[in-house]
N, C-alpha and C. Protein backbone atom coordinates (compact mmCIF):
# COMPACT_ATOMS: atom_id res chain seq x y z
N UNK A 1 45.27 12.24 32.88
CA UNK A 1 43.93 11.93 32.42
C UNK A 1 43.40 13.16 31.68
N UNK A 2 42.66 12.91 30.52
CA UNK A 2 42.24 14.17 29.82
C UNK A 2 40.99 14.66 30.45
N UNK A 3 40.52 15.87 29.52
CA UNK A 3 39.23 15.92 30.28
C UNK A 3 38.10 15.26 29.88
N UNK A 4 37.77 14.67 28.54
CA UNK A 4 37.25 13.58 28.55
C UNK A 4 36.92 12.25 29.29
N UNK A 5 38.13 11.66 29.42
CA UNK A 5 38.21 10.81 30.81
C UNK A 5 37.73 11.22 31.66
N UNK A 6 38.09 12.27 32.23
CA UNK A 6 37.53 12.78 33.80
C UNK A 6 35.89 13.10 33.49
N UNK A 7 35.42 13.58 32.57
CA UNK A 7 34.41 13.83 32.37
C UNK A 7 33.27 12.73 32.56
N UNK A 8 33.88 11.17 31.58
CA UNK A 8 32.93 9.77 31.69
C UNK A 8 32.87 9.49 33.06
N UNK A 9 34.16 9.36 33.64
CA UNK A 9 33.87 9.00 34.90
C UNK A 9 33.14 9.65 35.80
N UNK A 10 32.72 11.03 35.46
CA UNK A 10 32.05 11.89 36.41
C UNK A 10 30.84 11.18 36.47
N UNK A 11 30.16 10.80 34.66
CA UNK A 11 29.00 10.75 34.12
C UNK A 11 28.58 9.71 34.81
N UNK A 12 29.87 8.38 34.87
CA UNK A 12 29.47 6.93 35.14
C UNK A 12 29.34 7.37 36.88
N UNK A 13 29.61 8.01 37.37
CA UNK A 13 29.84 8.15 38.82
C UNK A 13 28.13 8.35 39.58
N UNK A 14 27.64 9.15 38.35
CA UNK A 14 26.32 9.67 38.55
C UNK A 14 25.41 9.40 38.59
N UNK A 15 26.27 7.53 37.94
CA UNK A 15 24.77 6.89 37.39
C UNK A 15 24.49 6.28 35.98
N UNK A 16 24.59 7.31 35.37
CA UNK A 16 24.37 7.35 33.94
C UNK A 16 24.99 6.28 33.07
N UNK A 17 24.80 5.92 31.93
CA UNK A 17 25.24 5.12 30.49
C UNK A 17 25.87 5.92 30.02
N UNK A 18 27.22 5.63 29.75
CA UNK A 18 28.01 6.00 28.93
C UNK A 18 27.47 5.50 27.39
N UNK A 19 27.38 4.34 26.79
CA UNK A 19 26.65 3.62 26.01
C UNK A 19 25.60 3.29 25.73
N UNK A 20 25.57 3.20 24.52
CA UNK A 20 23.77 3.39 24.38
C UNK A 20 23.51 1.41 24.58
N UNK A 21 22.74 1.22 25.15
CA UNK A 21 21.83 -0.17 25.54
C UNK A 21 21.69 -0.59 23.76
N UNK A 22 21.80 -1.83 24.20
CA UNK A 22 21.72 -3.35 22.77
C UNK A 22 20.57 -2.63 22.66
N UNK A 23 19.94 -2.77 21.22
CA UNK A 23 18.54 -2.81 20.29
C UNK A 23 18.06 -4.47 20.64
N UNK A 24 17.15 -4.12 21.32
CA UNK A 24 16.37 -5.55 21.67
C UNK A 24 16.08 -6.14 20.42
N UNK A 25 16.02 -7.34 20.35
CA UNK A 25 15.74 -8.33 19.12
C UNK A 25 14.34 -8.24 18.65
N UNK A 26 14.01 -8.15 17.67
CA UNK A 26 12.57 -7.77 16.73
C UNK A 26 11.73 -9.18 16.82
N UNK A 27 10.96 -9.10 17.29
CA UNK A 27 9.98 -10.04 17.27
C UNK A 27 9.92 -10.58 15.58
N UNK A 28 9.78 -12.06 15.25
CA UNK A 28 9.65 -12.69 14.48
C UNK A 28 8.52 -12.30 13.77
N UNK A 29 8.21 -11.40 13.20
CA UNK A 29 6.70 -11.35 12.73
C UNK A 29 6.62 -10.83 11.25
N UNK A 30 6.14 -10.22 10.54
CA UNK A 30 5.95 -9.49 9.05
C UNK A 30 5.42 -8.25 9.07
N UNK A 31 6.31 -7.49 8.76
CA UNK A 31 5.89 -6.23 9.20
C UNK A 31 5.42 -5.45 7.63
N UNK A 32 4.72 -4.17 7.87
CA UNK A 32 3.53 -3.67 7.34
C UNK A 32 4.11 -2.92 6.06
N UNK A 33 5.88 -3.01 5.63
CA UNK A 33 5.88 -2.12 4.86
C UNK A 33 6.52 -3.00 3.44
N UNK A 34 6.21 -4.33 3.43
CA UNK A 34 6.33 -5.21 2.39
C UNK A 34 5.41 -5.33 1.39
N UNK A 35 5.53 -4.87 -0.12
CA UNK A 35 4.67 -4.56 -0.89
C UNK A 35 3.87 -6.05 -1.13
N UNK A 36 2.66 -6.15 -1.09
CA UNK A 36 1.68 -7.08 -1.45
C UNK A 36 1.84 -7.63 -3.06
N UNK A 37 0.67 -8.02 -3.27
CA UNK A 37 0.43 -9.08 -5.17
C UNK A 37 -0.11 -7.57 -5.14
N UNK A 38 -0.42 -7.24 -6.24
CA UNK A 38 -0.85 -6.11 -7.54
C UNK A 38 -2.33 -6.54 -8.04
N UNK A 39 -3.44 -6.10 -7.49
CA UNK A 39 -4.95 -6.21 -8.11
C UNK A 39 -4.73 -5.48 -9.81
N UNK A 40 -4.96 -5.86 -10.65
CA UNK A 40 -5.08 -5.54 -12.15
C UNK A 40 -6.35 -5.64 -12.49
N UNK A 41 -7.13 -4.85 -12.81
CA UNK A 41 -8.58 -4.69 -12.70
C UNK A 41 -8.96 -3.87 -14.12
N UNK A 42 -9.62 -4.52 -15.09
CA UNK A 42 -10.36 -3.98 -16.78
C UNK A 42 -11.35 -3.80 -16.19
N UNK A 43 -11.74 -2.31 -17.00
CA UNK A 43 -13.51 -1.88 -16.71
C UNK A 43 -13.93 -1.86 -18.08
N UNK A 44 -15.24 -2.03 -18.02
CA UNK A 44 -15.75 -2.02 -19.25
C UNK A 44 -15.50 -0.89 -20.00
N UNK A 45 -15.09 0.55 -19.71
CA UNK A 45 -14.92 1.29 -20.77
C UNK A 45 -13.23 1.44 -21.18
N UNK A 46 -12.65 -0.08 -21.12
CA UNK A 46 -11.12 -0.19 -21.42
C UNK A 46 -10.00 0.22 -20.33
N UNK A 47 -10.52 1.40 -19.37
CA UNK A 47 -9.37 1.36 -18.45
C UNK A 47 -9.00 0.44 -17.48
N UNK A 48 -8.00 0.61 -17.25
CA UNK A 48 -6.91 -0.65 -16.59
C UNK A 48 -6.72 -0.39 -15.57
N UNK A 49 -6.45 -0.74 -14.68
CA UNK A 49 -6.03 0.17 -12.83
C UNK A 49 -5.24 -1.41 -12.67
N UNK A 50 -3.78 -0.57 -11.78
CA UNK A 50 -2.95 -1.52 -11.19
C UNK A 50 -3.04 -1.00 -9.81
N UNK A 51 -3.39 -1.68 -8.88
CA UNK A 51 -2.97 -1.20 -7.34
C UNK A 51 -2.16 -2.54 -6.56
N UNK A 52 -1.42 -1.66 -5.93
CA UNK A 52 -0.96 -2.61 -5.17
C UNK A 52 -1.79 -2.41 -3.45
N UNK A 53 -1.80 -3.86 -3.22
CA UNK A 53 -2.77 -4.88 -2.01
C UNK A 53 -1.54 -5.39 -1.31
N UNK A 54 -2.43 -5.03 0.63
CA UNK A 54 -1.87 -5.40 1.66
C UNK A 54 -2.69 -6.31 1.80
N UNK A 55 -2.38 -7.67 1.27
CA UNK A 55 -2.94 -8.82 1.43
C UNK A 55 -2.04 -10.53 1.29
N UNK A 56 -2.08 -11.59 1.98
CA UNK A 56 -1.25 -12.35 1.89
C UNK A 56 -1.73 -13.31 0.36
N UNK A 57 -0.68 -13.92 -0.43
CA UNK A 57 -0.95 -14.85 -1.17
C UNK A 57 -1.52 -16.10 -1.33
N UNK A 58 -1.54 -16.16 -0.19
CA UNK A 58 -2.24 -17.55 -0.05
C UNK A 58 -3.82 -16.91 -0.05
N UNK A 59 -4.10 -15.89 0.49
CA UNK A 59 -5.58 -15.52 1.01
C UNK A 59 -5.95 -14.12 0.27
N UNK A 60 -6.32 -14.19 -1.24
CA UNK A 60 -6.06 -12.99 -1.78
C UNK A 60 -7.92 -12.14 -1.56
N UNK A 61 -7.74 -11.05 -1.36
CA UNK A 61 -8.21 -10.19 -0.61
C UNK A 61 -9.51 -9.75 -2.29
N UNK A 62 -10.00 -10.05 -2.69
CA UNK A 62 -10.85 -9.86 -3.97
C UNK A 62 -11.86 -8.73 -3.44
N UNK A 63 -12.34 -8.55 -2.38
CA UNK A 63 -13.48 -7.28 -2.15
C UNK A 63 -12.36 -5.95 -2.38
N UNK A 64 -11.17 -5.94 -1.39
CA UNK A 64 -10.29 -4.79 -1.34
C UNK A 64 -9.68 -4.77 -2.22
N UNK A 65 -9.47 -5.63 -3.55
CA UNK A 65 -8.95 -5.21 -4.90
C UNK A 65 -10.20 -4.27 -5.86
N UNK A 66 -11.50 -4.97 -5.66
CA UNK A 66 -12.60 -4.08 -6.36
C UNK A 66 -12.65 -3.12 -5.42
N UNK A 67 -12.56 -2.88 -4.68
CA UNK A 67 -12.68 -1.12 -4.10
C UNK A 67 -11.74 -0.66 -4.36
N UNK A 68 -10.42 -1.02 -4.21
CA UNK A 68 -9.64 -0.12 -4.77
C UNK A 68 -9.36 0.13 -5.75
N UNK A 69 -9.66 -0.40 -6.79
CA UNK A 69 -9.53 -0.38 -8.37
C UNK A 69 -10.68 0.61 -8.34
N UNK A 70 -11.72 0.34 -7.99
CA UNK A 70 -13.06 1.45 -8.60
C UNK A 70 -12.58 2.98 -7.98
N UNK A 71 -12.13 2.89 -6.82
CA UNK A 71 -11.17 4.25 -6.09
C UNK A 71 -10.44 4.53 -7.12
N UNK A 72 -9.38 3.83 -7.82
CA UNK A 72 -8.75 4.62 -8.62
C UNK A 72 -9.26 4.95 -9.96
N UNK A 73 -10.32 4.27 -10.17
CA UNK A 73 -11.21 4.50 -11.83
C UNK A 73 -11.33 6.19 -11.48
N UNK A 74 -12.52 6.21 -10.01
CA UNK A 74 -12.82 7.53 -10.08
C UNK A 74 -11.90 9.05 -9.66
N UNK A 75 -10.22 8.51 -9.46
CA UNK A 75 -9.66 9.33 -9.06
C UNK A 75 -9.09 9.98 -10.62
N UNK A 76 -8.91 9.11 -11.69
CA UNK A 76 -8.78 9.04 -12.86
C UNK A 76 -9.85 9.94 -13.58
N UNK A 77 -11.19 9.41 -12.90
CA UNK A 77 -11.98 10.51 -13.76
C UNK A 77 -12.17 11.32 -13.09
N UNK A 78 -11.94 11.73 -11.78
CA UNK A 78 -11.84 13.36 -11.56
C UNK A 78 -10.94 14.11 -12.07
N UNK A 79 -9.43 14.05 -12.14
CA UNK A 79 -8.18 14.38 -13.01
C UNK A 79 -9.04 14.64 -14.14
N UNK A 80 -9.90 14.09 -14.68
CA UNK A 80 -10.16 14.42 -16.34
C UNK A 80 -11.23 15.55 -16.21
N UNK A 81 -11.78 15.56 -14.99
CA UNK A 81 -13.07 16.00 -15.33
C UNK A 81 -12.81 17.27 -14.55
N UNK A 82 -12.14 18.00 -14.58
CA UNK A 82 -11.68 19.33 -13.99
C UNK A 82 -12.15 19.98 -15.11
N UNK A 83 -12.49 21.45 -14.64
CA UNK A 83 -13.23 22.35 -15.08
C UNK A 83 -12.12 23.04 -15.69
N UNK A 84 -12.57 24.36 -16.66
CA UNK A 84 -11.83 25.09 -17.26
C UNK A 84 -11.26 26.00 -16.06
N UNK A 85 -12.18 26.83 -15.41
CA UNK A 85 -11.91 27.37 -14.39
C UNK A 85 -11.01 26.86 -12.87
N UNK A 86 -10.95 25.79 -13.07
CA UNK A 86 -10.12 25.01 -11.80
C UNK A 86 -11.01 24.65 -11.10
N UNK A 87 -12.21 24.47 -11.15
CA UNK A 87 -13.14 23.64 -10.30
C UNK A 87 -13.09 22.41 -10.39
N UNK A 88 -13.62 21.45 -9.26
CA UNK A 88 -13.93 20.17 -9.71
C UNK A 88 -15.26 19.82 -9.02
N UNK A 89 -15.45 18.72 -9.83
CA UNK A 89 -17.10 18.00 -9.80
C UNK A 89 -16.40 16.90 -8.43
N UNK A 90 -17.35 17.14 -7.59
CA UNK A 90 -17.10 16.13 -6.27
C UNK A 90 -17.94 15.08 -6.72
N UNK A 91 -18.64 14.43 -7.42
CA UNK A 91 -19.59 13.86 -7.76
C UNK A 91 -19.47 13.14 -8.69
N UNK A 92 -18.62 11.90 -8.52
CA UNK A 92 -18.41 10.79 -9.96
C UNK A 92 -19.40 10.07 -9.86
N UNK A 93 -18.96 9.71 -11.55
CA UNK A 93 -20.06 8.35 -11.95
C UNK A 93 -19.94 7.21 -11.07
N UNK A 94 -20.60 6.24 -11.43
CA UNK A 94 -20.73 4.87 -10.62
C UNK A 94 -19.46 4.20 -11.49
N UNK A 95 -18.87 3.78 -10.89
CA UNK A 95 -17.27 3.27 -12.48
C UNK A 95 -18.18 2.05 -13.32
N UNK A 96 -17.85 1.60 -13.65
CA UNK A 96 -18.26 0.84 -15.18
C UNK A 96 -17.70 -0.34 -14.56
N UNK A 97 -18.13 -1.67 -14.74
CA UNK A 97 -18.13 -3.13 -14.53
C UNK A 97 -16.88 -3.59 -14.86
N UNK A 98 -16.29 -4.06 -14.04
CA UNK A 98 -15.25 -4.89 -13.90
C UNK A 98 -15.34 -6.04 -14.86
N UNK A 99 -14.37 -6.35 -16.09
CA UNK A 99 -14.94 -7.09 -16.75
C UNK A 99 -13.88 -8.27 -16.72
N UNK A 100 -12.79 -8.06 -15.81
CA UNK A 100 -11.71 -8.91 -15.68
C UNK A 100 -10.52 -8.38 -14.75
N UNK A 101 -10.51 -9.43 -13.89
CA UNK A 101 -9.97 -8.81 -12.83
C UNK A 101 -8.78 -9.96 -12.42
N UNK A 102 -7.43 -9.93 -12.03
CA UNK A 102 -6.40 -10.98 -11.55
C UNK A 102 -5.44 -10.36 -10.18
N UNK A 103 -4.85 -11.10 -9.25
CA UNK A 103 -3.58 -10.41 -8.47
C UNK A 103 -2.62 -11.20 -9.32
N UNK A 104 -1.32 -10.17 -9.31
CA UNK A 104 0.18 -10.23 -9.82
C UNK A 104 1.02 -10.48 -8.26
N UNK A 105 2.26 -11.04 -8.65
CA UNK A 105 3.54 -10.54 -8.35
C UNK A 105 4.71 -10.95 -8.75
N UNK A 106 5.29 -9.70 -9.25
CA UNK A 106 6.62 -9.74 -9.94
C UNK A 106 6.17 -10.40 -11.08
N UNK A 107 5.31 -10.23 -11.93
CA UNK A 107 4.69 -10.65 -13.23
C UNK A 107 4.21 -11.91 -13.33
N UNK A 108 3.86 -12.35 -12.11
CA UNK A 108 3.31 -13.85 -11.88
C UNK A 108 1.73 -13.68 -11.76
N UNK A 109 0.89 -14.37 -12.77
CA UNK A 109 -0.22 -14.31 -11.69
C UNK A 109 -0.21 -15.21 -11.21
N UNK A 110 -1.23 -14.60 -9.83
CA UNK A 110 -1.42 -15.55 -8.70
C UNK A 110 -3.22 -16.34 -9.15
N UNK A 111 -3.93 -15.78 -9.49
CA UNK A 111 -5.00 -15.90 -9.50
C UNK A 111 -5.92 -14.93 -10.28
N UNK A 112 -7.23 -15.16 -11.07
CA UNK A 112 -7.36 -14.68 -12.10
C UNK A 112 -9.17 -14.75 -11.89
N UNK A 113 -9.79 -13.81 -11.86
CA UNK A 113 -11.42 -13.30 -11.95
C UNK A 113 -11.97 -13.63 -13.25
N UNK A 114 -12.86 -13.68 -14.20
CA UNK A 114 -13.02 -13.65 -15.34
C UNK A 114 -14.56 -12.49 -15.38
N UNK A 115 -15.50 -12.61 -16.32
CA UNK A 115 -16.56 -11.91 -16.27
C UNK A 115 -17.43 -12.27 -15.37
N UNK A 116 -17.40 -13.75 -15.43
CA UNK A 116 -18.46 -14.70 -14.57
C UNK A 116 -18.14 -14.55 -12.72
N UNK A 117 -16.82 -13.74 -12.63
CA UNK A 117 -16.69 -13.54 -11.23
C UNK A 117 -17.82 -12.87 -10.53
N UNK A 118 -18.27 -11.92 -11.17
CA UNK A 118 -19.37 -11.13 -10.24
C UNK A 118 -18.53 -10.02 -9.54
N UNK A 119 -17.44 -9.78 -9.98
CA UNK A 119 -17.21 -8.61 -9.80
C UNK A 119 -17.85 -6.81 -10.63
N UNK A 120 -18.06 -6.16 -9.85
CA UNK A 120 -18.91 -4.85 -10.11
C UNK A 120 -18.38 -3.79 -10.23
């Protein structure tokens, strides 16, 4: 017997798993790291914002596409609005009106805002 052998059997003698235990079976469910539809959001001064949304297709999520689109308007205009010196202005504008707003996926739309949405 090598010393390997003699060794497992010490281990198994002790008690212990030689083997690591089955991976229990994953609950049937949808888990959190599957990319959502794509909010595509026009502001009135021409910029475009694509974000992608943790939201299902059937039930598309329209408040958390306008916040996050206006989040990225003003992350856009802070990037611009940096100082010569390396400062920045903590203090953006109000973003500019949503003048058309849709969710995507995989170049599909799903559904489509127009002006008359009342999005802000």
């Amino acid at each position: 017997m090598s010393l390997l052998d003699e060794a497992i059997v010490l281990v198994k003698a002790a008690g212990y798993r030689v083997s690591k235990p089955k991976a229990k079976a994953k609950p049937n469910r949808k888990t959190k790291d599957r990319v959502g539809p794509t909010c595509v959001a026009t502001f009135a001064d021409g910029q475009t914002t694509k974000m992608s949304t943790y939201t299902s297709p059937e039930n598309l999520d329209w408040d958390r596409g306008v916040r996050l689109s206006q989040a990225a308007w003003e992350a856009r205009w802070r990037r611009r609005a940096r100082f010569p010196g390396g400062g920045l202005s903590l203090l953006a504008p109000v973003p500019p009106t949503i003048i058309a707003m849709h969710f995507e996926w995989d170049g599909v739309v799903l559904a489509r805002r127009s002006d008359s949405g009342g999005a802000s």
